[in-house]
PDB file of N, CA and C in Angstrom:
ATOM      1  N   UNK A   1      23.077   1.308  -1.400  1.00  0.00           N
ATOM      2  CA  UNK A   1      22.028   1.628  -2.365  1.00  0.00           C
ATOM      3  C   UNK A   1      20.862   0.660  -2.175  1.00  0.00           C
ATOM      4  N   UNK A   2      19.508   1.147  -1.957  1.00  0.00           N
ATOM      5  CA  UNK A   2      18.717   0.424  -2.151  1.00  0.00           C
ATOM      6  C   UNK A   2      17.723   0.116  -3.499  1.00  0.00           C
ATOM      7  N   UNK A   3      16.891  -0.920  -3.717  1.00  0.00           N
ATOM      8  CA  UNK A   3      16.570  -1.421  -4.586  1.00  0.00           C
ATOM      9  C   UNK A   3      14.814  -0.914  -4.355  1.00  0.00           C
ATOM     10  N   UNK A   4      14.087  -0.225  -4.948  1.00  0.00           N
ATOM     11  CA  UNK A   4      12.371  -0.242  -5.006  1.00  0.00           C
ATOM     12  C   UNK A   4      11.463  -1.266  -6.299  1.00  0.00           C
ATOM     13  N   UNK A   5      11.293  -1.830  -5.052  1.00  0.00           N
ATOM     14  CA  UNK A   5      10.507  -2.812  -5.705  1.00  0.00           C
ATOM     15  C   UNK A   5       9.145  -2.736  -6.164  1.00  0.00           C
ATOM     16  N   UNK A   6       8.491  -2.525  -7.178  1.00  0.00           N
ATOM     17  CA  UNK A   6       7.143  -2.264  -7.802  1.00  0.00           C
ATOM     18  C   UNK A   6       6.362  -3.527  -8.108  1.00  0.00           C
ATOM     19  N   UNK A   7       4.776  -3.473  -8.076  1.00  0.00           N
ATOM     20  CA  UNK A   7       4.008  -4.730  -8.768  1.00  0.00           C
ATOM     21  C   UNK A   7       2.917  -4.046  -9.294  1.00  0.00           C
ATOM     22  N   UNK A   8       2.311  -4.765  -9.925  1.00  0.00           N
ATOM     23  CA  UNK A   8       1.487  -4.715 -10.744  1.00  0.00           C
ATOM     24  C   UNK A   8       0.331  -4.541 -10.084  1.00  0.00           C
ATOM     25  N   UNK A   9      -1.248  -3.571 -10.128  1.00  0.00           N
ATOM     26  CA  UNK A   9      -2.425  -4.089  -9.577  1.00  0.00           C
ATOM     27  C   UNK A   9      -2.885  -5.444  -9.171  1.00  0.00           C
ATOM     28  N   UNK A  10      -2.657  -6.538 -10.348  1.00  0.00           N
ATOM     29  CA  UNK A  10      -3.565  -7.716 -10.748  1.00  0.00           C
ATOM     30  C   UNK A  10      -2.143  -8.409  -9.336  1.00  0.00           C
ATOM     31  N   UNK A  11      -1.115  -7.952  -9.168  1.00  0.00           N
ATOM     32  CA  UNK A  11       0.061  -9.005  -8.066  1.00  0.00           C
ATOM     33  C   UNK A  11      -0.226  -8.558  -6.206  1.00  0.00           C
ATOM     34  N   UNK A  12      -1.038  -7.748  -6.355  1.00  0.00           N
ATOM     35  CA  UNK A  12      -1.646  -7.367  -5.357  1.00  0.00           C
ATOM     36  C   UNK A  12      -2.389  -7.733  -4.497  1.00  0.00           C
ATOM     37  N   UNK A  13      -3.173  -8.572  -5.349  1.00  0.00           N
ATOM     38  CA  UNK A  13      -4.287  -9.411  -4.803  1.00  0.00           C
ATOM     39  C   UNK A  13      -3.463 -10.967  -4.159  1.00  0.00           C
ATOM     40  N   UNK A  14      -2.009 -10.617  -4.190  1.00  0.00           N
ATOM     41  CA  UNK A  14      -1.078 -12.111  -4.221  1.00  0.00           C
ATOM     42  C   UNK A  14      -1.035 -12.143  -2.643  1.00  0.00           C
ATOM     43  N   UNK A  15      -0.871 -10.566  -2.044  1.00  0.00           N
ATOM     44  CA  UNK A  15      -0.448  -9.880  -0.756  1.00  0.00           C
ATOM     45  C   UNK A  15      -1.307  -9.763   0.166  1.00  0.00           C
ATOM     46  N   UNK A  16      -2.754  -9.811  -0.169  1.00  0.00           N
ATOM     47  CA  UNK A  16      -3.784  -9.823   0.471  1.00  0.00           C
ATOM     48  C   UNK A  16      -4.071 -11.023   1.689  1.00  0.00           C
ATOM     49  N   UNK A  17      -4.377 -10.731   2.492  1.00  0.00           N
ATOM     50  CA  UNK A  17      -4.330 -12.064   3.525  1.00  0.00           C
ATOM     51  C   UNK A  17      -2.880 -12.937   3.981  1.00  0.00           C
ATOM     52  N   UNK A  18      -2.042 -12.327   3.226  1.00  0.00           N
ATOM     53  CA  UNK A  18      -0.661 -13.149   3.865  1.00  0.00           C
ATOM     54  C   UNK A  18      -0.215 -12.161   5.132  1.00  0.00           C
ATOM     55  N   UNK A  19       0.329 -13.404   6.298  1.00  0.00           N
ATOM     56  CA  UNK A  19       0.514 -12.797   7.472  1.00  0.00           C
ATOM     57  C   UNK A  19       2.039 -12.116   7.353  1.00  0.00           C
ATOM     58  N   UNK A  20       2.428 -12.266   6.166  1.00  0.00           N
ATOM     59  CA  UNK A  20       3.859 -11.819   6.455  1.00  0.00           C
ATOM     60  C   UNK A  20       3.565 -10.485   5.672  1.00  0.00           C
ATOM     61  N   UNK A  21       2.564  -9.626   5.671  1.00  0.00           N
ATOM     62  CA  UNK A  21       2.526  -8.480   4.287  1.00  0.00           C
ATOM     63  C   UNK A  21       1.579  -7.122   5.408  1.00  0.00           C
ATOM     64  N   UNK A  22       1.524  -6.497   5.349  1.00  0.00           N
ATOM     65  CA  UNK A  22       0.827  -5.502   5.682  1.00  0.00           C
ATOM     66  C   UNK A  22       0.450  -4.337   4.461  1.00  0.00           C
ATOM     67  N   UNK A  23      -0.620  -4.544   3.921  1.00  0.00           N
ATOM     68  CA  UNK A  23      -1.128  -3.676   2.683  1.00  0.00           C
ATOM     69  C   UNK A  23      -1.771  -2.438   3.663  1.00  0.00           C
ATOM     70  N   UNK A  24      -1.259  -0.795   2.869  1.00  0.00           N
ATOM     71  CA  UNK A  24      -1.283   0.445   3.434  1.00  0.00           C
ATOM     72  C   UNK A  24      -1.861   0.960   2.121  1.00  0.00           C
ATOM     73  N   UNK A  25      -3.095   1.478   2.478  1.00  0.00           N
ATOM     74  CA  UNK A  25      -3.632   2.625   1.889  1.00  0.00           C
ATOM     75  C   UNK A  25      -2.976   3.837   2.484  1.00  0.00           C
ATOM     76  N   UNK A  26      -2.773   5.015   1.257  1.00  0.00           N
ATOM     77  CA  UNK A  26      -1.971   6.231   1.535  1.00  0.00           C
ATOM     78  C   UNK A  26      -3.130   6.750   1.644  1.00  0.00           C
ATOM     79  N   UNK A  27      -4.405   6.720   0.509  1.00  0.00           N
ATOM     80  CA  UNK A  27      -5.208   7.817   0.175  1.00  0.00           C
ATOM     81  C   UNK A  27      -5.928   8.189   1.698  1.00  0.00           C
ATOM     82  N   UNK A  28      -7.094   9.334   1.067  1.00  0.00           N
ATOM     83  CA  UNK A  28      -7.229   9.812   2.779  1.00  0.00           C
ATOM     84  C   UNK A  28      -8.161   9.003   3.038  1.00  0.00           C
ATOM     85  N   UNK A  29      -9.188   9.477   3.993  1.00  0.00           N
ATOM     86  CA  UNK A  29     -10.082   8.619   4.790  1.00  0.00           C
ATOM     87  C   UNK A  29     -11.151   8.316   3.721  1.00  0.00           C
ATOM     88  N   UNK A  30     -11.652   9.482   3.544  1.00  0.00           N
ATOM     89  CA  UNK A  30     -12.435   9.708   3.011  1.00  0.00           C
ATOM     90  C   UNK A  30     -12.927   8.348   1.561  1.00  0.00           C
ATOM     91  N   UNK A  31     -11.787   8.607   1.110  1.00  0.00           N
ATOM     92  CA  UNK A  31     -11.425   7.711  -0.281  1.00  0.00           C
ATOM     93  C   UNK A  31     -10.988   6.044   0.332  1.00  0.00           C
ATOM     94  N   UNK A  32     -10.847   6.069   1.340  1.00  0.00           N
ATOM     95  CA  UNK A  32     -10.681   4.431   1.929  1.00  0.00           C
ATOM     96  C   UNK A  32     -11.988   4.375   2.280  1.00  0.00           C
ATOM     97  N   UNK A  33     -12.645   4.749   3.187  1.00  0.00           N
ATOM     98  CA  UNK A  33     -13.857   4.220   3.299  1.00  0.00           C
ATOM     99  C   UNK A  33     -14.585   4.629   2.131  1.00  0.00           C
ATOM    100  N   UNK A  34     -14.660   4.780   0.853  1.00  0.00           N
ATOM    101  CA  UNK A  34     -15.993   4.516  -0.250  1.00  0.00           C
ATOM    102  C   UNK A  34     -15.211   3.177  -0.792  1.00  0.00           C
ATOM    103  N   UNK A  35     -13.989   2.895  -0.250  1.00  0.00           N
ATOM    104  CA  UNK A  35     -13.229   1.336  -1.158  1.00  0.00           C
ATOM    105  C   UNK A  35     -12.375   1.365  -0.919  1.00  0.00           C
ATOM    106  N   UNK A  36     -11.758   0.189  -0.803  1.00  0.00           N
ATOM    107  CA  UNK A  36     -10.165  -0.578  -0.460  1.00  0.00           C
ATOM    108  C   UNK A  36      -9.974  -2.010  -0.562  1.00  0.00           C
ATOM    109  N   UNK A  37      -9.043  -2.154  -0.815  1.00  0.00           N
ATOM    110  CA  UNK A  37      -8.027  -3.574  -0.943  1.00  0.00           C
ATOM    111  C   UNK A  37      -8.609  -4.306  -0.080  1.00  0.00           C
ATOM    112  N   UNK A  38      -9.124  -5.183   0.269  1.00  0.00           N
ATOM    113  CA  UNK A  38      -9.718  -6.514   1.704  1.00  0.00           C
ATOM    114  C   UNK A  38      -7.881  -6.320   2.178  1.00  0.00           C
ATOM    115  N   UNK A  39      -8.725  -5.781   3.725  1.00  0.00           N
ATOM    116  CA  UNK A  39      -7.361  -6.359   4.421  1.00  0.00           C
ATOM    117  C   UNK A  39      -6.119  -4.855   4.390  1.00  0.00           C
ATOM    118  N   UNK A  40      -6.360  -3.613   3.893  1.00  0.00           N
ATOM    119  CA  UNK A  40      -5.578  -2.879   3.768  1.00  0.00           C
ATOM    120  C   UNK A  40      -6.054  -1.896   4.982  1.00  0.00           C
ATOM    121  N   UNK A  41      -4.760  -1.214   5.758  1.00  0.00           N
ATOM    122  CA  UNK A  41      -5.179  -0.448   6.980  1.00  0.00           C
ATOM    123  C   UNK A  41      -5.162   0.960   5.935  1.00  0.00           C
ATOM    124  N   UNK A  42      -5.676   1.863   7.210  1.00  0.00           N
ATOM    125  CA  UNK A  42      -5.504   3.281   6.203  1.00  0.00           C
ATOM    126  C   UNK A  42      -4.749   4.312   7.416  1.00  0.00           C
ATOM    127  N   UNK A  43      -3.622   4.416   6.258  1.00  0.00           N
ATOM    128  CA  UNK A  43      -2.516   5.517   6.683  1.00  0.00           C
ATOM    129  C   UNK A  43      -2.176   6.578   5.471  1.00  0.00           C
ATOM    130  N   UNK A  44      -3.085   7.391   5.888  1.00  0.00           N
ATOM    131  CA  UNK A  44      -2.934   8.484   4.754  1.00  0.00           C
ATOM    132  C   UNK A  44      -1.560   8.884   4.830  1.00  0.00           C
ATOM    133  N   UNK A  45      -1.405   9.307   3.712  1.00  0.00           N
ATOM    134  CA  UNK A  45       0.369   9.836   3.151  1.00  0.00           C
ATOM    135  C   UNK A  45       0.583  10.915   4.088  1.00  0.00           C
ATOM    136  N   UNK A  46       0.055  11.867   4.383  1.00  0.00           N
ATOM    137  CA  UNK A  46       0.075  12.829   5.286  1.00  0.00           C
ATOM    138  C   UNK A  46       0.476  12.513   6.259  1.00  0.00           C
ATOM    139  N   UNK A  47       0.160  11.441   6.686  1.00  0.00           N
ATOM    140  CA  UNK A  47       0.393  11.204   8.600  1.00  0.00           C
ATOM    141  C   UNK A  47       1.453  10.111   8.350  1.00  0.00           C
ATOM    142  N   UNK A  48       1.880   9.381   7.266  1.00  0.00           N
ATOM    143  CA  UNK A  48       3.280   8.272   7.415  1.00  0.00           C
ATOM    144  C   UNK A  48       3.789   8.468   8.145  1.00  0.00           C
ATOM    145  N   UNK A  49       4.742   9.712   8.192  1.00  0.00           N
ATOM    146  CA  UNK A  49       5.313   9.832   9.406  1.00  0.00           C
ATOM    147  C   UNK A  49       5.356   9.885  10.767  1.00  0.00           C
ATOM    148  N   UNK A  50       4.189  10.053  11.184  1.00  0.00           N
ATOM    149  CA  UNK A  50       3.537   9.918  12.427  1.00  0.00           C
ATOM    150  C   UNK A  50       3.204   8.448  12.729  1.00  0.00           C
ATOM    151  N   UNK A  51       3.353   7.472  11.477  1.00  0.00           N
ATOM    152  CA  UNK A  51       3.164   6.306  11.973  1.00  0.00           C
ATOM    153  C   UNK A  51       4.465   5.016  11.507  1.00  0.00           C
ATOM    154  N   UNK A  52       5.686   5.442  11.359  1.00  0.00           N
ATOM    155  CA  UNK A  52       6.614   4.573  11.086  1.00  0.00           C
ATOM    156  C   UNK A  52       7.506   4.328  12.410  1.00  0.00           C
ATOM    157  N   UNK A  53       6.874   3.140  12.599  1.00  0.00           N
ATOM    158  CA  UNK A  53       6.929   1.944  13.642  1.00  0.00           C
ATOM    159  C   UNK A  53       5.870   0.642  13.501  1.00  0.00           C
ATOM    160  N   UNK A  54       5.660   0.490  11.717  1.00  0.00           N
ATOM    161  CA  UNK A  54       5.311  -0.500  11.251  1.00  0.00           C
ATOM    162  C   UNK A  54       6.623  -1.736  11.519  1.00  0.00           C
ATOM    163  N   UNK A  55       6.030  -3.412  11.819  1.00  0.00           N
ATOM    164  CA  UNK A  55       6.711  -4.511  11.872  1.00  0.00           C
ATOM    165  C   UNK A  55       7.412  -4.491  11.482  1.00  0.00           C
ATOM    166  N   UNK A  56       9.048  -4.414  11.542  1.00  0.00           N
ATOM    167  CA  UNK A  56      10.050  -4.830  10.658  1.00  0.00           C
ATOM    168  C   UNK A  56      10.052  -6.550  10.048  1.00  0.00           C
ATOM    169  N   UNK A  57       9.304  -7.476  10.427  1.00  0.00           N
ATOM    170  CA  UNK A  57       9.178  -8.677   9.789  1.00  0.00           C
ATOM    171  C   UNK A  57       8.109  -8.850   8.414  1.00  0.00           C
ATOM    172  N   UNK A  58       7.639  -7.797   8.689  1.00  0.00           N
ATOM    173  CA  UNK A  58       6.139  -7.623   7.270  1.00  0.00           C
ATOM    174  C   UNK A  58       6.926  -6.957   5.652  1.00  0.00           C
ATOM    175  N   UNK A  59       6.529  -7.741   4.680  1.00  0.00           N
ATOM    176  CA  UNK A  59       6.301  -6.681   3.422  1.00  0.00           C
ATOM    177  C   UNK A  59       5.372  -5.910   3.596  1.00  0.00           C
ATOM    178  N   UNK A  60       5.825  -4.357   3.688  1.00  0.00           N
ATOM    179  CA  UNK A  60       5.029  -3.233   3.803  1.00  0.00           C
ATOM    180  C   UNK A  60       4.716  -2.632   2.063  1.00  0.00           C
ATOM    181  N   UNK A  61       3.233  -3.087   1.887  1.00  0.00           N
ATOM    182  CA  UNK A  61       2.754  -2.904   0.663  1.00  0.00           C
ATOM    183  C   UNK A  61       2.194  -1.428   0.015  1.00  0.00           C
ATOM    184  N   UNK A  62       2.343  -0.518  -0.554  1.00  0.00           N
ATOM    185  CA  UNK A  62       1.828   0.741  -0.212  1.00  0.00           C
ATOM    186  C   UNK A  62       1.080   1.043  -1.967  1.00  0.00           C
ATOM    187  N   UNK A  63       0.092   1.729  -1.470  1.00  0.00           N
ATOM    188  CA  UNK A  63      -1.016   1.751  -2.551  1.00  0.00           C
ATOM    189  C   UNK A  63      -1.176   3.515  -2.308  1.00  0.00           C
ATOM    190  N   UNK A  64      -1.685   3.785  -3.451  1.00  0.00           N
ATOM    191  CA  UNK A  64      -1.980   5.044  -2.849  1.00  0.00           C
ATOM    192  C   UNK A  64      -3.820   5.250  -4.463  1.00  0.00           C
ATOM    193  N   UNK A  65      -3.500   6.656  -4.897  1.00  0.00           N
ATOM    194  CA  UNK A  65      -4.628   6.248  -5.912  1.00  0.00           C
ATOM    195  C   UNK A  65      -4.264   6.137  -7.168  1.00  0.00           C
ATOM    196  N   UNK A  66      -2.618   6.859  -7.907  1.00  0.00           N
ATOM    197  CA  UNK A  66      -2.233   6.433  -9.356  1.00  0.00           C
ATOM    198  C   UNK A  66      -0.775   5.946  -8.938  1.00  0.00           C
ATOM    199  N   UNK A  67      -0.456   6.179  -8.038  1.00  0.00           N
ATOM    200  CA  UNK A  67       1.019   5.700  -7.496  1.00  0.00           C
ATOM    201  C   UNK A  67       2.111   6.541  -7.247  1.00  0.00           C
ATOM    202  N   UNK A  68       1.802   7.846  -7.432  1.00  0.00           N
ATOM    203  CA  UNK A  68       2.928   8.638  -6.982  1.00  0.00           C
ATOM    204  C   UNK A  68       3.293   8.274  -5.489  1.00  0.00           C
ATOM    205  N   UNK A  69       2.658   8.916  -4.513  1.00  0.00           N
ATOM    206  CA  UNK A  69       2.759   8.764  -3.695  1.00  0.00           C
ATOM    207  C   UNK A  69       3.177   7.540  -2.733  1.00  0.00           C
ATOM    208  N   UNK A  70       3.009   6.466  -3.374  1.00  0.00           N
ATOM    209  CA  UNK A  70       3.004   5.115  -2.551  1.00  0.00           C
ATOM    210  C   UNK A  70       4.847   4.345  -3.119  1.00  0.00           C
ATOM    211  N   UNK A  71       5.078   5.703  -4.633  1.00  0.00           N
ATOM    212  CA  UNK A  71       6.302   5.607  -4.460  1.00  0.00           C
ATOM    213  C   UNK A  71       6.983   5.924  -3.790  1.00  0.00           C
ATOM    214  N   UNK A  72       7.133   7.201  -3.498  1.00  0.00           N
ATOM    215  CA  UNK A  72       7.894   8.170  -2.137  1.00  0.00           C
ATOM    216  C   UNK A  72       7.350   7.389  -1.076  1.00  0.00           C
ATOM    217  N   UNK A  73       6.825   6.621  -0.060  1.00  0.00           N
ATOM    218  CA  UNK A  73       6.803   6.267   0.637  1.00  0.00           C
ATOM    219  C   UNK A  73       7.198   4.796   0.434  1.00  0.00           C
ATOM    220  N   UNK A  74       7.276   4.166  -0.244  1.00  0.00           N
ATOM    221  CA  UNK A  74       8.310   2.955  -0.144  1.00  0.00           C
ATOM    222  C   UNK A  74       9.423   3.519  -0.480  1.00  0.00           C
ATOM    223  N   UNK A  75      10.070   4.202  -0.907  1.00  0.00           N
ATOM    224  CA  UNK A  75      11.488   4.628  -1.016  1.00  0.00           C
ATOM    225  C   UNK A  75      11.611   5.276   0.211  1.00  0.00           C
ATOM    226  N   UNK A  76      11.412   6.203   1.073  1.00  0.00           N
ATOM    227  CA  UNK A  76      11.142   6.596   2.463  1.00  0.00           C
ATOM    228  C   UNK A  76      11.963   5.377   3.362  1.00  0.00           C
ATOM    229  N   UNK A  77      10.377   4.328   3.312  1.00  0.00           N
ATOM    230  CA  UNK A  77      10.555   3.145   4.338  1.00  0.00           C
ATOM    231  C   UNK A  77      11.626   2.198   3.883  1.00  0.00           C
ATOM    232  N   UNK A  78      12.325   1.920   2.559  1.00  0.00           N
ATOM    233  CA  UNK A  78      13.356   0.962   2.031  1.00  0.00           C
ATOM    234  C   UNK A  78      14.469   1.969   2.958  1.00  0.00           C
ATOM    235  N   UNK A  79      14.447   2.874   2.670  1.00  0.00           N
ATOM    236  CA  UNK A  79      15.997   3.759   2.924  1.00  0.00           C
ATOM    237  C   UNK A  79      15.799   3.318   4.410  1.00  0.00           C
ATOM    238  N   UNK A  80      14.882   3.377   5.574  1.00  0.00           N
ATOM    239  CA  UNK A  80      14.661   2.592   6.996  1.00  0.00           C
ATOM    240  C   UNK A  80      15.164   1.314   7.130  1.00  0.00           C
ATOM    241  N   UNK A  81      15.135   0.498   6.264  1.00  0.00           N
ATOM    242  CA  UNK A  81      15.616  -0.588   6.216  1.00  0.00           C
ATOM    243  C   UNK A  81      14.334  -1.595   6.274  1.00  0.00           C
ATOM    244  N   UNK A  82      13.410  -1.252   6.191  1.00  0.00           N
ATOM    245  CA  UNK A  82      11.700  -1.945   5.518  1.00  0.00           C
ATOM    246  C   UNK A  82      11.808  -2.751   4.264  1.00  0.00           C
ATOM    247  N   UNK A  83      11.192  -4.037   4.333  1.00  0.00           N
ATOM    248  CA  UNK A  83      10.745  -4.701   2.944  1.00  0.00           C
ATOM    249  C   UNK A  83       9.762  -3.710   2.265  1.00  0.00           C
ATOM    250  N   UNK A  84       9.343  -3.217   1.310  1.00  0.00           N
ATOM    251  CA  UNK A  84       8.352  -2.804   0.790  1.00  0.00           C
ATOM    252  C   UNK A  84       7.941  -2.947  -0.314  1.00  0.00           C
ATOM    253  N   UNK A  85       7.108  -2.965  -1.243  1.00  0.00           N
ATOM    254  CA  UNK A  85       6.427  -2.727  -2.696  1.00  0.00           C
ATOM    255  C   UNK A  85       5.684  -1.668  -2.947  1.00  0.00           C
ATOM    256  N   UNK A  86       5.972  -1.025  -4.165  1.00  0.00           N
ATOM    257  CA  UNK A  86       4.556  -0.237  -4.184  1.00  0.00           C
ATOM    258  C   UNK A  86       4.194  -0.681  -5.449  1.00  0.00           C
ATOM    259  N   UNK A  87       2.956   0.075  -6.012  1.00  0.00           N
ATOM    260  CA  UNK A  87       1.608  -1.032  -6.739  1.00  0.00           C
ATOM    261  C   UNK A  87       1.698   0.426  -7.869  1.00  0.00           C
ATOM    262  N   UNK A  88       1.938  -0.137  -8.799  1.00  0.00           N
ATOM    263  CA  UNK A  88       2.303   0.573 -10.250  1.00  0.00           C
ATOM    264  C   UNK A  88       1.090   1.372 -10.423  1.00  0.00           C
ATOM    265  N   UNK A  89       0.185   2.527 -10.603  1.00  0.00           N
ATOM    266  CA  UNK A  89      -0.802   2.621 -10.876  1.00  0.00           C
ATOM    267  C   UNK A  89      -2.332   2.934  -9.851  1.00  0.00           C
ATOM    268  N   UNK A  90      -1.336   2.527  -9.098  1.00  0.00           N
ATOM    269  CA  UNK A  90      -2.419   2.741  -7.547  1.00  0.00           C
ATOM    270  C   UNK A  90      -3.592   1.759  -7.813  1.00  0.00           C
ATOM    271  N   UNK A  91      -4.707   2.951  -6.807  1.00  0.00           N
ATOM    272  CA  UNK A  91      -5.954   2.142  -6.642  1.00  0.00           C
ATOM    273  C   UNK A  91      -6.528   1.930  -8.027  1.00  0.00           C
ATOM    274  N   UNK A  92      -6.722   3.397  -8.713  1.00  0.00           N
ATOM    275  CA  UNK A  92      -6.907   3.649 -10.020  1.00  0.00           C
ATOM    276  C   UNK A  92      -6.638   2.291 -10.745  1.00  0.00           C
ATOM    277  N   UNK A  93      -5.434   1.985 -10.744  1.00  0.00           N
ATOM    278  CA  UNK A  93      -5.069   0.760 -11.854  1.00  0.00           C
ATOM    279  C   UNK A  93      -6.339  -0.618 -11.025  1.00  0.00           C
ATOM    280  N   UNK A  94      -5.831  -0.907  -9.996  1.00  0.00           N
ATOM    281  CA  UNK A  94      -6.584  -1.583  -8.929  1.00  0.00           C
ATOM    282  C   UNK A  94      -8.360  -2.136  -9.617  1.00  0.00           C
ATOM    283  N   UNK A  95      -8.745  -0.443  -9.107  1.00  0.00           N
ATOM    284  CA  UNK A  95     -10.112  -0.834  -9.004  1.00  0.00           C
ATOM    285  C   UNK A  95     -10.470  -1.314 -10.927  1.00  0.00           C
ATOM    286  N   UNK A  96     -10.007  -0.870 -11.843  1.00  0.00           N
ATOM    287  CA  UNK A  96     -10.109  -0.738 -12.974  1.00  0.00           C
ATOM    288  C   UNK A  96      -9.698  -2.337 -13.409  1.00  0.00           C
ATOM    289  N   UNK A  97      -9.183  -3.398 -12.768  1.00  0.00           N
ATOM    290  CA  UNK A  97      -9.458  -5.017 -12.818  1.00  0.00           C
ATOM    291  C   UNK A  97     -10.710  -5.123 -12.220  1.00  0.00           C
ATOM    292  N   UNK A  98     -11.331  -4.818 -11.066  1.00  0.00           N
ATOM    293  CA  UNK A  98     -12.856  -5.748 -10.546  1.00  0.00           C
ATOM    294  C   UNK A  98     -11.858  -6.578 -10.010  1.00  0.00           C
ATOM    295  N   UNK A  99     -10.906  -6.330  -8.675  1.00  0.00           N
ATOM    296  CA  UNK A  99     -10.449  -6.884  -8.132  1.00  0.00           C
ATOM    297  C   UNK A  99     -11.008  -6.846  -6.845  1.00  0.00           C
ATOM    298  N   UNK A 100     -10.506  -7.641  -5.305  1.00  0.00           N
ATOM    299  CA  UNK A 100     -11.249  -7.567  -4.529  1.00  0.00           C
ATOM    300  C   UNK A 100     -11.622  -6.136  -3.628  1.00  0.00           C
ATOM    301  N   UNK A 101     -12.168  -5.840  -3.789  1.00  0.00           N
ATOM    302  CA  UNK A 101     -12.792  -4.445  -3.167  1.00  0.00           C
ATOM    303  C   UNK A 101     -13.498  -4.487  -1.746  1.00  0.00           C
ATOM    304  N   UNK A 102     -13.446  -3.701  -0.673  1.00  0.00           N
ATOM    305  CA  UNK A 102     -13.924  -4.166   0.286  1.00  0.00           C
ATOM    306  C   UNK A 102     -14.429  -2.447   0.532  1.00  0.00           C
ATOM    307  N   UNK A 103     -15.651  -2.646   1.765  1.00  0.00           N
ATOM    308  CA  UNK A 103     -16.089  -1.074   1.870  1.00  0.00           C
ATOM    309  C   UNK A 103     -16.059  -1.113   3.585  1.00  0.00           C
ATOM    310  N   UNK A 104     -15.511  -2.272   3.822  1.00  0.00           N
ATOM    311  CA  UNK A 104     -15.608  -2.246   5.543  1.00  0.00           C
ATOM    312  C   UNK A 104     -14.335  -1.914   6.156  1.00  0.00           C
ATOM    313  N   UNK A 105     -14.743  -1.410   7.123  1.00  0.00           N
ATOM    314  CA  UNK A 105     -13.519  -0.404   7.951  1.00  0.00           C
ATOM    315  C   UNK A 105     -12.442  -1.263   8.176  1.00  0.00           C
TER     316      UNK A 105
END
């Protein structure tokens, strides 16, 4: 049995810049480039699967925009045998602190 681990928007900003974390935007392109997390790649939910052969040494952080989605995909990647978190609330919760926001690719 595995365990899904959740955080908070405001614990997010904890993950940012640590080399041991890889923060994943689910949402699509479109919605990553008008804003994102500093430091988050973009792997829309659609294509996850086309891209799991993420680091097995990283917390794989997954965001999406209210959090459905970034649940099913850390439960996905835990059942792989992946560290992961997902972020209670998504970007939505996110952007709604004035947390760090970035608009560069």
């Amino acid at each position: 049995m595995f365990q899904l681990e959740t955080i908070s928007a405001k614990m997010l900003d904890y993950y940012v810049g640590r080399s041991d974390a890889l923060i994943i935007d689910l949402r699509d392109r479109e919605a990553y480039c008008a804003g994102h997390v500093r430091t988050a790649v973009s792997v829309p939910y659609e294509e996850l699967e086309e891209h799991i052969d993420f680091p097995q040494n990283k917390i794989l952080v997954f965001y999406c925009e209210r959090g459905g989605a970034s649940m099913m995909a850390a439960k996905l990647l835990t059942r792989m045998g992946y560290r992961t978190r997902s972020v209670i609330g998504g970007f939505e919760a996110y952007r709604g602190r004035n947390l760090v926001i970035s608009r560069e690719p």
